[in-house]
C-alpha atoms as a PDB file:
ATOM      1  CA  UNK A   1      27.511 100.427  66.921  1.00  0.00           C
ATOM      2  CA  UNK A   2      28.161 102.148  63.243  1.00  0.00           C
ATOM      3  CA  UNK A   3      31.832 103.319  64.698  1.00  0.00           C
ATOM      4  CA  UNK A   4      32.474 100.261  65.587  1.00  0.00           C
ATOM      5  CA  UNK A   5      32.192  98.510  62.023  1.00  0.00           C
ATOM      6  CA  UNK A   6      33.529 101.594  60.245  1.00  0.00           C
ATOM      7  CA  UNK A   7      36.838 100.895  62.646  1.00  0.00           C
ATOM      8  CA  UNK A   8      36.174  97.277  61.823  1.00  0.00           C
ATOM      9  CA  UNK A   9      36.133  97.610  57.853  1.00  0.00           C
ATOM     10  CA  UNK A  10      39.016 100.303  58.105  1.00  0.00           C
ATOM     11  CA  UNK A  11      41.140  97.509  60.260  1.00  0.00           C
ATOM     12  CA  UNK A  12      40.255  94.907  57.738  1.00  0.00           C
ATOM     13  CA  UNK A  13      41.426  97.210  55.073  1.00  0.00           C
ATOM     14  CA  UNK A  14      44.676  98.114  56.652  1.00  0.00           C
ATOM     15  CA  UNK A  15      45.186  94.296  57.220  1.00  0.00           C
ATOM     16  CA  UNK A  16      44.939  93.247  53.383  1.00  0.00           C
ATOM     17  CA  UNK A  17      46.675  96.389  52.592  1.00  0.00           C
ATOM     18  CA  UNK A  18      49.946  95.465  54.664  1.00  0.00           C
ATOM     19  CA  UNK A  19      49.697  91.484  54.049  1.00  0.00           C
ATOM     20  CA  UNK A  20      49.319  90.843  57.571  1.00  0.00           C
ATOM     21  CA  UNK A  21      45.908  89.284  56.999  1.00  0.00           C
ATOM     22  CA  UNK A  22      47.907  87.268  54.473  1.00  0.00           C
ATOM     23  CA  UNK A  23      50.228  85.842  56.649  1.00  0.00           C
ATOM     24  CA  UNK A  24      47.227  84.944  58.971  1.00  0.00           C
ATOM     25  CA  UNK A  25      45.753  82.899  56.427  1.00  0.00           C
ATOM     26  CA  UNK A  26      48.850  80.997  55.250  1.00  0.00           C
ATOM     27  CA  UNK A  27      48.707  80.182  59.250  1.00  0.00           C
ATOM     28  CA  UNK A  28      45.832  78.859  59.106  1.00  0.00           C
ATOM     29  CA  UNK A  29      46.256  76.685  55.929  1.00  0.00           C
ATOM     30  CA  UNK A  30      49.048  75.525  57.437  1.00  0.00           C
ATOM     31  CA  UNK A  31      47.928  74.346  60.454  1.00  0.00           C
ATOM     32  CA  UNK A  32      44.994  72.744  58.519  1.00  0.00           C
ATOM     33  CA  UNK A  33      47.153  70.782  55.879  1.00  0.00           C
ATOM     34  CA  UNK A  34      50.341  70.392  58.536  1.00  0.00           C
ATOM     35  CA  UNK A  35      48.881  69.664  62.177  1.00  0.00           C
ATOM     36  CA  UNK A  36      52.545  68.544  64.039  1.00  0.00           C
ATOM     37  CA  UNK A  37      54.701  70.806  61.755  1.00  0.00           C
ATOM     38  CA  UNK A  38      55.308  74.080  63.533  1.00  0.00           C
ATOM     39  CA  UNK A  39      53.955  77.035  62.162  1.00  0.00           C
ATOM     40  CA  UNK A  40      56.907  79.350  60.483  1.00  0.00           C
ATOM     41  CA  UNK A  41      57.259  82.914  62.314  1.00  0.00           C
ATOM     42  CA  UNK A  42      56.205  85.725  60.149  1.00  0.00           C
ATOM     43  CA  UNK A  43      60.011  86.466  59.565  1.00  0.00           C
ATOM     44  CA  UNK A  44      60.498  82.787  58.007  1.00  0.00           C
ATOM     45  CA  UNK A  45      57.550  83.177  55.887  1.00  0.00           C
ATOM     46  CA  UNK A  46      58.564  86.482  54.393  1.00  0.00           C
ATOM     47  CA  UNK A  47      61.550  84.432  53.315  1.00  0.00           C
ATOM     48  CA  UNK A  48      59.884  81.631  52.087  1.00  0.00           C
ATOM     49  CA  UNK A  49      57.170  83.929  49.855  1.00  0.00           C
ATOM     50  CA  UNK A  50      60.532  85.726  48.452  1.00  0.00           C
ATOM     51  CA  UNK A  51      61.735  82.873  47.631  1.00  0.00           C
ATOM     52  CA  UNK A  52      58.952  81.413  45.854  1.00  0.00           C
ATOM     53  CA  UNK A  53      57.990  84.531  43.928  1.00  0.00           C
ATOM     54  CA  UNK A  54      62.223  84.676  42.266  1.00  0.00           C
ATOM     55  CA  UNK A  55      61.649  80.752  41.256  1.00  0.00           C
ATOM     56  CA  UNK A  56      58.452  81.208  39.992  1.00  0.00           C
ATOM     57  CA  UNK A  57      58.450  84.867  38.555  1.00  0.00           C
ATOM     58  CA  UNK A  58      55.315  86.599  37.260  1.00  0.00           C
ATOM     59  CA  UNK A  59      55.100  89.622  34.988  1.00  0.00           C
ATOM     60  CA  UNK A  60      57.677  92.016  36.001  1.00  0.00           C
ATOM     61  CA  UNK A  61      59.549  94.774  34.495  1.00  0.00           C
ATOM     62  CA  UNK A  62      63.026  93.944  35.010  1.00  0.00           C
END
């Protein structure tokens, strides 16, 4: 039983680390807010975050 959450909280970890988990909830919301729209493959999404983070840029060095 304690293996199995250690692998369970080391999974999560790896998930949040990597942005998959990420991508998983920006499924979800979308499916939420957009019911008959089809959900964007992880591919598509990667584009559409890029493209939202160099119109809307943050703090960055260069």
């Amino acid at each position: 039983m304690r293996l199995r959450q250690v692998l369970d909280g080391l999974r999560w970890y790896v998930r949040e680390f990597t942005g998959e988990a990420e991508y998983d909830r920006y499924c979800e919301r979308h499916r939420r807010n957009h019911p008959y729209a089809p959900v964007p493959t992880r591919r598509e999404y990667e584009r559409l975050r890029i493209q939202q983070q160099e119109a809307h840029p943050t703090s960055r060095c260069c």
